[in-house]
C-alpha atoms as a PDB file:
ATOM      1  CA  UNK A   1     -33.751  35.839  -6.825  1.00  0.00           C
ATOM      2  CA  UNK A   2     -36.544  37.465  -4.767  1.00  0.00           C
ATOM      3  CA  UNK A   3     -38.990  36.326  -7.084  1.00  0.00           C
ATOM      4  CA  UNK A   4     -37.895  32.644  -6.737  1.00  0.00           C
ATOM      5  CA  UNK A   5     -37.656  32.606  -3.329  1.00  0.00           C
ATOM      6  CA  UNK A   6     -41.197  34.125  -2.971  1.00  0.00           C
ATOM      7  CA  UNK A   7     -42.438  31.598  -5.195  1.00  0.00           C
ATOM      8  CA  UNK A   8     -41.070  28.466  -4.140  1.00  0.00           C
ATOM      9  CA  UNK A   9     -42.148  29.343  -0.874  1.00  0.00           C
ATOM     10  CA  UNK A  10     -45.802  30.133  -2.057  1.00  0.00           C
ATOM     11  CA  UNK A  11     -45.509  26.573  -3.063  1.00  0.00           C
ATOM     12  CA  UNK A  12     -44.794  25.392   0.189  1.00  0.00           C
ATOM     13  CA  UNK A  13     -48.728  26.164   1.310  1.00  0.00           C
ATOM     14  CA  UNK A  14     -51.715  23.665   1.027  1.00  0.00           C
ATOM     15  CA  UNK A  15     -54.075  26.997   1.053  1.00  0.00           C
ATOM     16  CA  UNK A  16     -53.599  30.481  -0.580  1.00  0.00           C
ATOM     17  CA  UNK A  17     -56.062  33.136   0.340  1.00  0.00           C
ATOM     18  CA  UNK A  18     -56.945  35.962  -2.440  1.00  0.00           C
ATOM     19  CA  UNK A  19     -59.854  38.085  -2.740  1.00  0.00           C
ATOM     20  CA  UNK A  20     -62.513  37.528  -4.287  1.00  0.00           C
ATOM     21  CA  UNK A  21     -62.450  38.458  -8.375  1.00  0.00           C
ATOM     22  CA  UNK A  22     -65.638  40.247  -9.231  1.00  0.00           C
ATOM     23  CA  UNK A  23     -69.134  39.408  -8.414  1.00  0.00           C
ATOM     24  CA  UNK A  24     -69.436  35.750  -9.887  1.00  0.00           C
ATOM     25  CA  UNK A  25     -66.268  34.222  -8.236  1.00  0.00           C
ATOM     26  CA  UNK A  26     -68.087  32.903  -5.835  1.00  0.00           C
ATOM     27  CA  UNK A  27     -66.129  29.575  -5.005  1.00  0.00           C
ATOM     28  CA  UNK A  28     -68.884  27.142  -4.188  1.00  0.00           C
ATOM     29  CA  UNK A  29     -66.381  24.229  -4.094  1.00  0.00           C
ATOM     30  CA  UNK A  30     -64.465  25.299  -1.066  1.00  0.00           C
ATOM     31  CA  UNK A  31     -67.861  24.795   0.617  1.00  0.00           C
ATOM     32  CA  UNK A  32     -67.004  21.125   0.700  1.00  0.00           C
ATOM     33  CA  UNK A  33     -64.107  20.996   2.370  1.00  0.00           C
ATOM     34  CA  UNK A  34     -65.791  23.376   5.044  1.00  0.00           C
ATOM     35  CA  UNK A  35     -68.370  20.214   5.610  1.00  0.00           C
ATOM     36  CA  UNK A  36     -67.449  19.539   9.316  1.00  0.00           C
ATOM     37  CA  UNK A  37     -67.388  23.341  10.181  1.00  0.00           C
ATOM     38  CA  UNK A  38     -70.875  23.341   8.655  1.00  0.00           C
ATOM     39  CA  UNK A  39     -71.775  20.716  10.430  1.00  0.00           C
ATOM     40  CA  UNK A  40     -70.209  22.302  13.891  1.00  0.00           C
ATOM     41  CA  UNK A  41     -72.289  25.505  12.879  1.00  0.00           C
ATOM     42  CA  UNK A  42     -75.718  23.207  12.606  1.00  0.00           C
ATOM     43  CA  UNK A  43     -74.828  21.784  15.895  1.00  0.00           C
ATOM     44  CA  UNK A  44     -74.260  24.825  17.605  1.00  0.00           C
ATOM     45  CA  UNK A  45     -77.316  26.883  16.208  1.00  0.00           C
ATOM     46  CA  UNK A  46     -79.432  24.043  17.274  1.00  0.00           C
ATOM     47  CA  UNK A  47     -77.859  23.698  20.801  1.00  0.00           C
ATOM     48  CA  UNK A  48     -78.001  27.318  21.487  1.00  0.00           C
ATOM     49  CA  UNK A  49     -81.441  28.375  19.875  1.00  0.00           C
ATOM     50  CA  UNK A  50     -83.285  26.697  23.368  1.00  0.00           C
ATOM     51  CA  UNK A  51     -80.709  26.558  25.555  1.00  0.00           C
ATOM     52  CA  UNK A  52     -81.388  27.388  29.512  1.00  0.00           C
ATOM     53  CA  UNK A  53     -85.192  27.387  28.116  1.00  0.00           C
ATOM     54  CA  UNK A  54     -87.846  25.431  30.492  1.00  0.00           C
ATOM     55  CA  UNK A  55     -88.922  23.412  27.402  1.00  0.00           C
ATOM     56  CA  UNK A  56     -85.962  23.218  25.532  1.00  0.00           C
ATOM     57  CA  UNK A  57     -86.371  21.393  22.175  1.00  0.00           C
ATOM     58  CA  UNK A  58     -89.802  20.854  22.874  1.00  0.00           C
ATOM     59  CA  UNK A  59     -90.277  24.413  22.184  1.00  0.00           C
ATOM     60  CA  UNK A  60     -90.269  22.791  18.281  1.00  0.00           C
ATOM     61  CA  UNK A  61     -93.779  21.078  19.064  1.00  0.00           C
ATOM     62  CA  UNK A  62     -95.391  23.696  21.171  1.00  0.00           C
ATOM     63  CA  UNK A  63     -94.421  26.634  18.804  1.00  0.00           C
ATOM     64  CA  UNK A  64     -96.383  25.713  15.765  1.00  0.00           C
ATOM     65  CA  UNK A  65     -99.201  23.888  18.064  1.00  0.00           C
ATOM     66  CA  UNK A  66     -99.848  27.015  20.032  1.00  0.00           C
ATOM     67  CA  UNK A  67     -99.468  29.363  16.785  1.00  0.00           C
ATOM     68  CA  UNK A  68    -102.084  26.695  14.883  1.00  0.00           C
ATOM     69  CA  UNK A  69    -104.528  27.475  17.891  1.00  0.00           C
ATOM     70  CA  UNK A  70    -104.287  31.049  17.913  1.00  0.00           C
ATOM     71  CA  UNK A  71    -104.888  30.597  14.097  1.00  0.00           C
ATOM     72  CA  UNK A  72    -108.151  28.540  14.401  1.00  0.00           C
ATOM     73  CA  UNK A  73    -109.654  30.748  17.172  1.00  0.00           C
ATOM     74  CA  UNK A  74    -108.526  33.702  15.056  1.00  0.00           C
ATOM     75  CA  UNK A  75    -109.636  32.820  12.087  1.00  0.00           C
ATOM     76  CA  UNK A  76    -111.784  29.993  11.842  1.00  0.00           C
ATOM     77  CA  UNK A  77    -114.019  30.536  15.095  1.00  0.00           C
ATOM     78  CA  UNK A  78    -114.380  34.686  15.026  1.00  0.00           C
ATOM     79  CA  UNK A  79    -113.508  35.671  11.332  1.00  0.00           C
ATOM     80  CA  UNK A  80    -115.025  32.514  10.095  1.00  0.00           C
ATOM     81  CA  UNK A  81    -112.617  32.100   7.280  1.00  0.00           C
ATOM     82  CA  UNK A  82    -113.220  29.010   5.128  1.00  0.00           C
ATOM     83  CA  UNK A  83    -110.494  26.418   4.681  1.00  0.00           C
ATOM     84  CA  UNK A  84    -111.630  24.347   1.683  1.00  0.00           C
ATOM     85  CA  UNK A  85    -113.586  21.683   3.691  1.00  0.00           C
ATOM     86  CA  UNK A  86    -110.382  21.081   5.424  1.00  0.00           C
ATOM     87  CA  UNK A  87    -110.518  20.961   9.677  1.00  0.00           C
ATOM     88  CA  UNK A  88    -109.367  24.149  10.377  1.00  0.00           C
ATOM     89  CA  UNK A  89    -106.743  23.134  12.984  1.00  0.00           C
ATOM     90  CA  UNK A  90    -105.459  20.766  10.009  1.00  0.00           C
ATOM     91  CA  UNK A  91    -105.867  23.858   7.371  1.00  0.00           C
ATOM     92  CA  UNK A  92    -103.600  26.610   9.591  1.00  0.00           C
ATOM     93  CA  UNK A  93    -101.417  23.524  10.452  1.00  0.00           C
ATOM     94  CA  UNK A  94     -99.974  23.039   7.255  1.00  0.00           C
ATOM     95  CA  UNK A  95     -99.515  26.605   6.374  1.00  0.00           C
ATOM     96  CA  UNK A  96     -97.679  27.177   9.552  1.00  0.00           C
ATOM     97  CA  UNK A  97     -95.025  24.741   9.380  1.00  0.00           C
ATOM     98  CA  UNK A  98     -94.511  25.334   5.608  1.00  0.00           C
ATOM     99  CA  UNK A  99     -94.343  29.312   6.260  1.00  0.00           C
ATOM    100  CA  UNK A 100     -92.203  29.211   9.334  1.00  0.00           C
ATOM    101  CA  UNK A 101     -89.699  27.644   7.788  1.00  0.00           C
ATOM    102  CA  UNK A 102     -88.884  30.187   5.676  1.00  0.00           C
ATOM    103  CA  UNK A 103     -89.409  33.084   7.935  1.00  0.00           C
ATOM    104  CA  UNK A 104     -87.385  31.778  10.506  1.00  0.00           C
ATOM    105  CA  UNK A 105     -84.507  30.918   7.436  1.00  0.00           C
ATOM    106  CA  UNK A 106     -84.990  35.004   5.725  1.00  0.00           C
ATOM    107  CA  UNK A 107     -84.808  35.921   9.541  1.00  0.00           C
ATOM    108  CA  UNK A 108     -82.111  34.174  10.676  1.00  0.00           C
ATOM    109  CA  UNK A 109     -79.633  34.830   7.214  1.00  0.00           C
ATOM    110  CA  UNK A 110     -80.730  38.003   7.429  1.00  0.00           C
ATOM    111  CA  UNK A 111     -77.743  38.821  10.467  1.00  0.00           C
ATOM    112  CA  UNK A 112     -74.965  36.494   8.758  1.00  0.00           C
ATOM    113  CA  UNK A 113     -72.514  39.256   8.665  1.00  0.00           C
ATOM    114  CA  UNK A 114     -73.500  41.712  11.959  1.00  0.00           C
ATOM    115  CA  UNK A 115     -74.256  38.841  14.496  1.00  0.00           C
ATOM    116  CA  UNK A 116     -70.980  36.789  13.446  1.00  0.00           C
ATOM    117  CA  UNK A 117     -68.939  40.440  13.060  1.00  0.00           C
ATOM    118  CA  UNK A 118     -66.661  39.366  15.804  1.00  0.00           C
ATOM    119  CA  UNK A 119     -66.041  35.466  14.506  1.00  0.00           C
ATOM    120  CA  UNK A 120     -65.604  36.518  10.993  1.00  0.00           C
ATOM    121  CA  UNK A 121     -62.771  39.328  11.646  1.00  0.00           C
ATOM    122  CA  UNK A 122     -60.912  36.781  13.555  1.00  0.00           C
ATOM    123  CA  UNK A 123     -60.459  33.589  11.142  1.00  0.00           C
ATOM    124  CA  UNK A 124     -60.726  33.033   7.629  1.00  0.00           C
ATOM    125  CA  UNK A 125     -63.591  30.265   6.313  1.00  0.00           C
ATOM    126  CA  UNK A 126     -65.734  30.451   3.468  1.00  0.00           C
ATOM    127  CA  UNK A 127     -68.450  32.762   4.889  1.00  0.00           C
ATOM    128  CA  UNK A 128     -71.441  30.834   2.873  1.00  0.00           C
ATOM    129  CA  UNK A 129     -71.125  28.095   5.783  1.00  0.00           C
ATOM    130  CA  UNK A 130     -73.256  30.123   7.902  1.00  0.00           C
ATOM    131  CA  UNK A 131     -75.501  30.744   5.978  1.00  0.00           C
ATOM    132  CA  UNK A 132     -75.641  27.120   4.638  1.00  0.00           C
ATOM    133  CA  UNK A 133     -75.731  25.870   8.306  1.00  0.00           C
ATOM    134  CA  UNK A 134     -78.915  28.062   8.979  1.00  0.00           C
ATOM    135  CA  UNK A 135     -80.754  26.370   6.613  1.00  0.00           C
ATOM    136  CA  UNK A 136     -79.765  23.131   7.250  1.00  0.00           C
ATOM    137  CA  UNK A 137     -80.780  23.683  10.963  1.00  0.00           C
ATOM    138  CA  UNK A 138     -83.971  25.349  10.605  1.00  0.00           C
ATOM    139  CA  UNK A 139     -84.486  22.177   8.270  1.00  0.00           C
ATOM    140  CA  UNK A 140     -84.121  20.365  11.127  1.00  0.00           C
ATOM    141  CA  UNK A 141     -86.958  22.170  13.332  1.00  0.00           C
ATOM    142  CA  UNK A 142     -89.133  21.743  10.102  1.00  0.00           C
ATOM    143  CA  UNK A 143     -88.713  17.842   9.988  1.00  0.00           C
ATOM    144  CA  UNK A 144     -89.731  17.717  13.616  1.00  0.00           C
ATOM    145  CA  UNK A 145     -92.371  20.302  12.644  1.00  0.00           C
ATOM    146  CA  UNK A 146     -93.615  18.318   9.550  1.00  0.00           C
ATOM    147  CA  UNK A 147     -93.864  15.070  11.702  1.00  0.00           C
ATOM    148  CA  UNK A 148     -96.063  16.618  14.341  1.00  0.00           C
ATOM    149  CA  UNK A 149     -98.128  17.290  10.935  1.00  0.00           C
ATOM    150  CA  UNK A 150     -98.139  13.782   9.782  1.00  0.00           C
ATOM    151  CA  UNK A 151     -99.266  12.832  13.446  1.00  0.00           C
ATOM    152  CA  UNK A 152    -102.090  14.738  13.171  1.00  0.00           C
ATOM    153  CA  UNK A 153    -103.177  14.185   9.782  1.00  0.00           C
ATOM    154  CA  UNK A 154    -103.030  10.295  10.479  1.00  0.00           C
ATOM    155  CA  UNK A 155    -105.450  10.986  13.007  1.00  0.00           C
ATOM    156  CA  UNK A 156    -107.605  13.076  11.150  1.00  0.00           C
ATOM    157  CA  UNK A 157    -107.571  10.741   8.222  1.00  0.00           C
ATOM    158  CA  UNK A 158    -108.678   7.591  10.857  1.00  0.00           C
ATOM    159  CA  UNK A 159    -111.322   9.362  12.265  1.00  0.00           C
ATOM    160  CA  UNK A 160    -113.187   9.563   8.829  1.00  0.00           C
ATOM    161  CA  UNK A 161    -112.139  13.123   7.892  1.00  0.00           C
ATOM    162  CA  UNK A 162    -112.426  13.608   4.119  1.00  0.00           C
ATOM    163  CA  UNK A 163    -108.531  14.232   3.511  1.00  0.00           C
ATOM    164  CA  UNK A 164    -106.748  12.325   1.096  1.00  0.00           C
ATOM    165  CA  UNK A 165    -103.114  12.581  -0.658  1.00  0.00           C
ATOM    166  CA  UNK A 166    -102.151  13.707  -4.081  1.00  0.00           C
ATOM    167  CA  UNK A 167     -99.753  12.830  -6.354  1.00  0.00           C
ATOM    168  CA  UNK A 168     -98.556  16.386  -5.365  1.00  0.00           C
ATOM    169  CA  UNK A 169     -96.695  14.438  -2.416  1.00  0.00           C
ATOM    170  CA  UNK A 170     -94.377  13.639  -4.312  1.00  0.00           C
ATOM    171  CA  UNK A 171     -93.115  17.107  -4.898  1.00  0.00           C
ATOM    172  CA  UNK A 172     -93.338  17.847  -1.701  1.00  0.00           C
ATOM    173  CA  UNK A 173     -89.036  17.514  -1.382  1.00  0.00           C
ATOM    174  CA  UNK A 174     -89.204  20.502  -4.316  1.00  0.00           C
ATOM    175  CA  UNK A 175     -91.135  22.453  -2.528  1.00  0.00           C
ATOM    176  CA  UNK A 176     -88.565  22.022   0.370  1.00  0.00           C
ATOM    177  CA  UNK A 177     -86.100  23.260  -1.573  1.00  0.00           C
ATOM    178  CA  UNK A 178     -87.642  26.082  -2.980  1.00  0.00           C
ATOM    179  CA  UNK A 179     -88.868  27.292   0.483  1.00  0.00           C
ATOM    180  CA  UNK A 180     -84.897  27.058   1.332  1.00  0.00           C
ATOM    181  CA  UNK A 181     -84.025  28.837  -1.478  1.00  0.00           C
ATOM    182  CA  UNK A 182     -86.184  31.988  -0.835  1.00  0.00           C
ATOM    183  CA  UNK A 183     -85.062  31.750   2.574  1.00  0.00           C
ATOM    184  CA  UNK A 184     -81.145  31.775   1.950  1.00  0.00           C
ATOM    185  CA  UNK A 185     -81.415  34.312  -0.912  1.00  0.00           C
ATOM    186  CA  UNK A 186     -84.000  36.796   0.807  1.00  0.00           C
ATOM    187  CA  UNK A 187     -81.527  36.213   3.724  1.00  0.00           C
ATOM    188  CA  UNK A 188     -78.279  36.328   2.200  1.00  0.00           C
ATOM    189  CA  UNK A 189     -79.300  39.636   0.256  1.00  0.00           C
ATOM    190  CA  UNK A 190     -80.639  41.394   4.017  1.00  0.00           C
ATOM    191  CA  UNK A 191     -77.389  40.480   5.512  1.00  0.00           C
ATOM    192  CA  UNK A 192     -74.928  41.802   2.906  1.00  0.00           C
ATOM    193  CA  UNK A 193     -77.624  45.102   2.846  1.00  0.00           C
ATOM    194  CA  UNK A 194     -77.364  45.655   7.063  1.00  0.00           C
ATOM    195  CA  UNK A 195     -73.408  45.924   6.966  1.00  0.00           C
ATOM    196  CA  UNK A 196     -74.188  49.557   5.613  1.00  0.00           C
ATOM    197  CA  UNK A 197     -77.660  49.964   6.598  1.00  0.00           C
ATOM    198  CA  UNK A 198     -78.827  48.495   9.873  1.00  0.00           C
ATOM    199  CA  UNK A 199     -82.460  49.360  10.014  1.00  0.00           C
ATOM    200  CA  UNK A 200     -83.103  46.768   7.463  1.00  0.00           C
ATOM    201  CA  UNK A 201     -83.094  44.209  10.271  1.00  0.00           C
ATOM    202  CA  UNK A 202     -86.077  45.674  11.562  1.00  0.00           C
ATOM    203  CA  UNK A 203     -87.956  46.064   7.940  1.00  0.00           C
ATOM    204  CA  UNK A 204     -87.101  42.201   7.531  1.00  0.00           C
ATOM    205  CA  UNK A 205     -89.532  41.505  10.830  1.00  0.00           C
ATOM    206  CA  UNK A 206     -91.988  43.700   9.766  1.00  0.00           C
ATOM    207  CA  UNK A 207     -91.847  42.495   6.246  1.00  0.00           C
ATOM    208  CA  UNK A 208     -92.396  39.001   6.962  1.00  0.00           C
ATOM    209  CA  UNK A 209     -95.407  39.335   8.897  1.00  0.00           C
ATOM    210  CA  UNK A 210     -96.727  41.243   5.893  1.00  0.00           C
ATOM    211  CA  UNK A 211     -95.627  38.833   3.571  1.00  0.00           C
ATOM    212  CA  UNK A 212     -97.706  36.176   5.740  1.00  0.00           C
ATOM    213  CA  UNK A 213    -101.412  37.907   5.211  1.00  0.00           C
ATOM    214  CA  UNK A 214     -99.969  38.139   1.229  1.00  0.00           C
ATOM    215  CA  UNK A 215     -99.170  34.669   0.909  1.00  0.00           C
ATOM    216  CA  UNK A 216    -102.156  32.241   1.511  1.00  0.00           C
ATOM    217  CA  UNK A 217    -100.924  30.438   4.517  1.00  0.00           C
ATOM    218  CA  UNK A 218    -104.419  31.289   6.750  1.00  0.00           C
ATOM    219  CA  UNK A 219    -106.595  31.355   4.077  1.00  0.00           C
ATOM    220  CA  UNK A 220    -107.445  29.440   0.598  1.00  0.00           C
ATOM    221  CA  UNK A 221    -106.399  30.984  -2.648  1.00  0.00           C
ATOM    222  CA  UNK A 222    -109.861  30.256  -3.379  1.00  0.00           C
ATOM    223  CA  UNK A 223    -110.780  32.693  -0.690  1.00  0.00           C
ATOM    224  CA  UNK A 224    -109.657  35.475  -2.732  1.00  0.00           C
ATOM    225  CA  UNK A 225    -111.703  38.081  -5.049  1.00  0.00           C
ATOM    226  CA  UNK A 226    -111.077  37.373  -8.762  1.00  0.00           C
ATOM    227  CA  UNK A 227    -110.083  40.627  -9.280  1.00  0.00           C
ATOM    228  CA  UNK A 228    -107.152  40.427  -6.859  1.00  0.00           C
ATOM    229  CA  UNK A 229    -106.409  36.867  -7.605  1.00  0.00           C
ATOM    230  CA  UNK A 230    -103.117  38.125 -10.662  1.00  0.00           C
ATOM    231  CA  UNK A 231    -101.887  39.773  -7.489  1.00  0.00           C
ATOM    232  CA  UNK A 232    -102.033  37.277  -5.088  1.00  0.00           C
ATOM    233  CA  UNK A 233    -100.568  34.875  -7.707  1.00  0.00           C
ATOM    234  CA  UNK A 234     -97.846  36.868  -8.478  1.00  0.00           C
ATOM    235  CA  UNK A 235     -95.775  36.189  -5.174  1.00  0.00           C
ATOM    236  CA  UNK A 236     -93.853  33.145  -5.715  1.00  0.00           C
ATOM    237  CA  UNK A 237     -94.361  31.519  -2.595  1.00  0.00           C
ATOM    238  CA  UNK A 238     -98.344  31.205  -3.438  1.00  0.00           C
ATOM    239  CA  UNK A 239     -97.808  28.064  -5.419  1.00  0.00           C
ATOM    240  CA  UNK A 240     -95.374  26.898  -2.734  1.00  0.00           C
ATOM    241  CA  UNK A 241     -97.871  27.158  -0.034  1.00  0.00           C
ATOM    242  CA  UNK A 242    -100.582  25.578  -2.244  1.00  0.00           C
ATOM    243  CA  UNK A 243     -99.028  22.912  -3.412  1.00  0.00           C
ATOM    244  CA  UNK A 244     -97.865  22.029   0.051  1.00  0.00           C
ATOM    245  CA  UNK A 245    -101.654  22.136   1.138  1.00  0.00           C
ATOM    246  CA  UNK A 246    -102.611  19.878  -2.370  1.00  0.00           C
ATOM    247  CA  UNK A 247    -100.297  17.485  -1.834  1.00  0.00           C
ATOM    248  CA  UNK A 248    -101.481  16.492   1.643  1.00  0.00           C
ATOM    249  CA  UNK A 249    -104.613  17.671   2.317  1.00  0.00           C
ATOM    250  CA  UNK A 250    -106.309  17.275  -1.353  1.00  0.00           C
ATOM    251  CA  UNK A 251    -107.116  21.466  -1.423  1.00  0.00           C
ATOM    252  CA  UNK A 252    -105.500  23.564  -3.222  1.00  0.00           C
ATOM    253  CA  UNK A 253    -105.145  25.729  -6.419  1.00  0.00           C
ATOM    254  CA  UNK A 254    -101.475  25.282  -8.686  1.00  0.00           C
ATOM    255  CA  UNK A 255    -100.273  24.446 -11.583  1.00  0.00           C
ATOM    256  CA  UNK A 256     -96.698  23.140 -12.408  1.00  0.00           C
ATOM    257  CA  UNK A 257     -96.230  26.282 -14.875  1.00  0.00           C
ATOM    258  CA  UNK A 258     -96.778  28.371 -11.251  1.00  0.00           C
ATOM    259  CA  UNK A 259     -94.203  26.113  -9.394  1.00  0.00           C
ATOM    260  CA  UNK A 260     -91.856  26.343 -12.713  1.00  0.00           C
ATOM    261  CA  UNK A 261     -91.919  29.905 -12.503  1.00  0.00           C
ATOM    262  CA  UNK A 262     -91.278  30.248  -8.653  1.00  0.00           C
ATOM    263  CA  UNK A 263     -88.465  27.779  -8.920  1.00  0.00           C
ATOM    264  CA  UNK A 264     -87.063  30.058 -11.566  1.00  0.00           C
ATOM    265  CA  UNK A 265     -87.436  33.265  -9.572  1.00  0.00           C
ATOM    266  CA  UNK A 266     -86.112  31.276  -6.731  1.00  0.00           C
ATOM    267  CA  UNK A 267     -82.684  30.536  -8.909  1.00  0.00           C
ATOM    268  CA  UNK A 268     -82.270  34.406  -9.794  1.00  0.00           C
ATOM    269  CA  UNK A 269     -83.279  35.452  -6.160  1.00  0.00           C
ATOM    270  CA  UNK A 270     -79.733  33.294  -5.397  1.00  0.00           C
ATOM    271  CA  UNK A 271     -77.823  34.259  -7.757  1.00  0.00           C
ATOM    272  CA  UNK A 272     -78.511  38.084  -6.962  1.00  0.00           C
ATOM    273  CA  UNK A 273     -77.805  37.384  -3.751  1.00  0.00           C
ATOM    274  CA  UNK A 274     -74.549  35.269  -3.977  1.00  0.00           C
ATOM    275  CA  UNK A 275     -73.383  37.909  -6.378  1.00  0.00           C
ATOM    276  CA  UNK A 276     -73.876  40.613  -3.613  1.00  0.00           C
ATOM    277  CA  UNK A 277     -72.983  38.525  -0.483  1.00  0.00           C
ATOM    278  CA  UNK A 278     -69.605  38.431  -3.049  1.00  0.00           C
ATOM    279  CA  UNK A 279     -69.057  41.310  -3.498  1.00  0.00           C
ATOM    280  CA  UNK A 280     -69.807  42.660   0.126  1.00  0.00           C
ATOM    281  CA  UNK A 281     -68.098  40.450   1.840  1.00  0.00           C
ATOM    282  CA  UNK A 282     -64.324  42.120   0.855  1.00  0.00           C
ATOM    283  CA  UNK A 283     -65.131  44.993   2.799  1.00  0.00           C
ATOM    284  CA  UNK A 284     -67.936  44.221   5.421  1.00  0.00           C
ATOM    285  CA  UNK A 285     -65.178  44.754   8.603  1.00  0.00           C
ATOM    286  CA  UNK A 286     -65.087  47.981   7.527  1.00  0.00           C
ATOM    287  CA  UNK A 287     -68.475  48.785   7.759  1.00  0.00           C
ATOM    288  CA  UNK A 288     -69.778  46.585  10.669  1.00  0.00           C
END
């Protein structure tokens, strides 16, 4: 009789919770019907990222516009760096808006589970929302980022500047993606990591402003020594960067094997990370 009564009344509920089952049940179609809290997280991280700020929003123009500057005194005007032919305010341009969006994605997945400790002990939700709303946000900041870009390539192009588009353009939305998806699986792995060990957060800072000098975002792949090129090469975001670069500007050195190979390291990157975000996530309150 207990047994009947326990499940006719399990019956009686639209939603049953379980945990999860091994490292693959991952659930991806609850996601969807955790659209509008998605969508309440996107709002909220956008709100809140310049709030009581002098600037506020415009803080998404002046960032990469001041950080471009630094970039051409830096390295155009003292180190003397070539940039392909490219203005050098153009050249640092494009590999600033392309890189900080997914440095500021790795950074900002990277605290998932200890910044939202206190939310995510309270209520239950598919916990891939936040991380999912991250991205989407800081893929807001890069569209406003990527139209100051435009803006000033239109007026470098109408001044008589020898920059042209590719047919590489038309990748650009895959190289969008694939930007996200080192983001949100660098991210997702960090954050599952820091529930145990918390001095990760700190490596993650310091690691991405290595990862910036590896990555040819303020200088040419061309730039570098044929000897250390197979290095260079080797980081998947080095097609990424280039192609971004050849597809507006005209400069640049990749192949579609390269970007076929960092889309497929970007795939594994998620899966290894969904797989431990998984798996972490049943016991992270204990631990945070």
């Amino acid at each position: 009789m207990a047994d009947a009564t326990d499940k006719a009344s399990n019956e009686d509920w639209t939603t049953v919770i379980t945990p999860h089952r091994g490292w693959m049940d991952w659930r991806l179609r609850q996601l969807w019907r955790y659209r509008d809290l998605i969508a309440l997280f996107v709002w909220r991280d956008f709100t809140a990222l310049y709030k009581q700020t002098i600037l506020g929003p415009a803080w998404h123009v002046v960032q990469p516009i001041l950080t471009t500057l630094t970039y051409t005194i830096v390295f155009s005007l003292v180190a003397r760096l070539p940039t392909d032919g490219v203005p050098p305010f153009l050249f640092y341009l494009a590999g600033t808006v392309a890189w900080t969006y997914f440095a500021t994605t790795l950074s900002m997945t990277s605290g998932t589970f200890v910044t939202n400790s206190s939310l995510l002990g309270k209520v239950y939700f598919h916990r891939m929302t936040i991380p999912i709303s991250i991205t989407i946000t800081n893929c807001i900041s890069f569209a406003i980022q990527f139209a100051i870009f435009l803006l000033v390539l239109g007026y470098f192009m109408a001044t008589g500047t020898e920059i042209h588009l590719t047919r590489w353009a038309l990748m650009a939305p895959v190289l969008l993606i694939l930007l996200a998806g080192y983001g949100l699986g660098g991210g997702i792995i960090v954050s599952a990591l820091t529930t145990r060990y918390r001095d990760l957060a700190k490596l993650v800072t310091f690691g991405v402003q290595l990862g910036m000098f590896l990555t040819p975002v303020v200088y040419p792949l061309s730039l570098v020594p044929s000897n250390l090129r197979p290095l260079v090469e080797l980081n998947p975001l080095t097609p990424v960067l280039e192609g971004f670069r050849l597809a507006f500007l005209g400069v640049g050195t990749v192949t579609m094997e390269q970007l076929a190979m960092s889309g497929a390291g970007m795939v594994v990157l998620v899966v290894v990370g969904l797989m431990l975000f998984t798996h972490i996530e049943r016991s992270f309150m204990d631990t945070v």
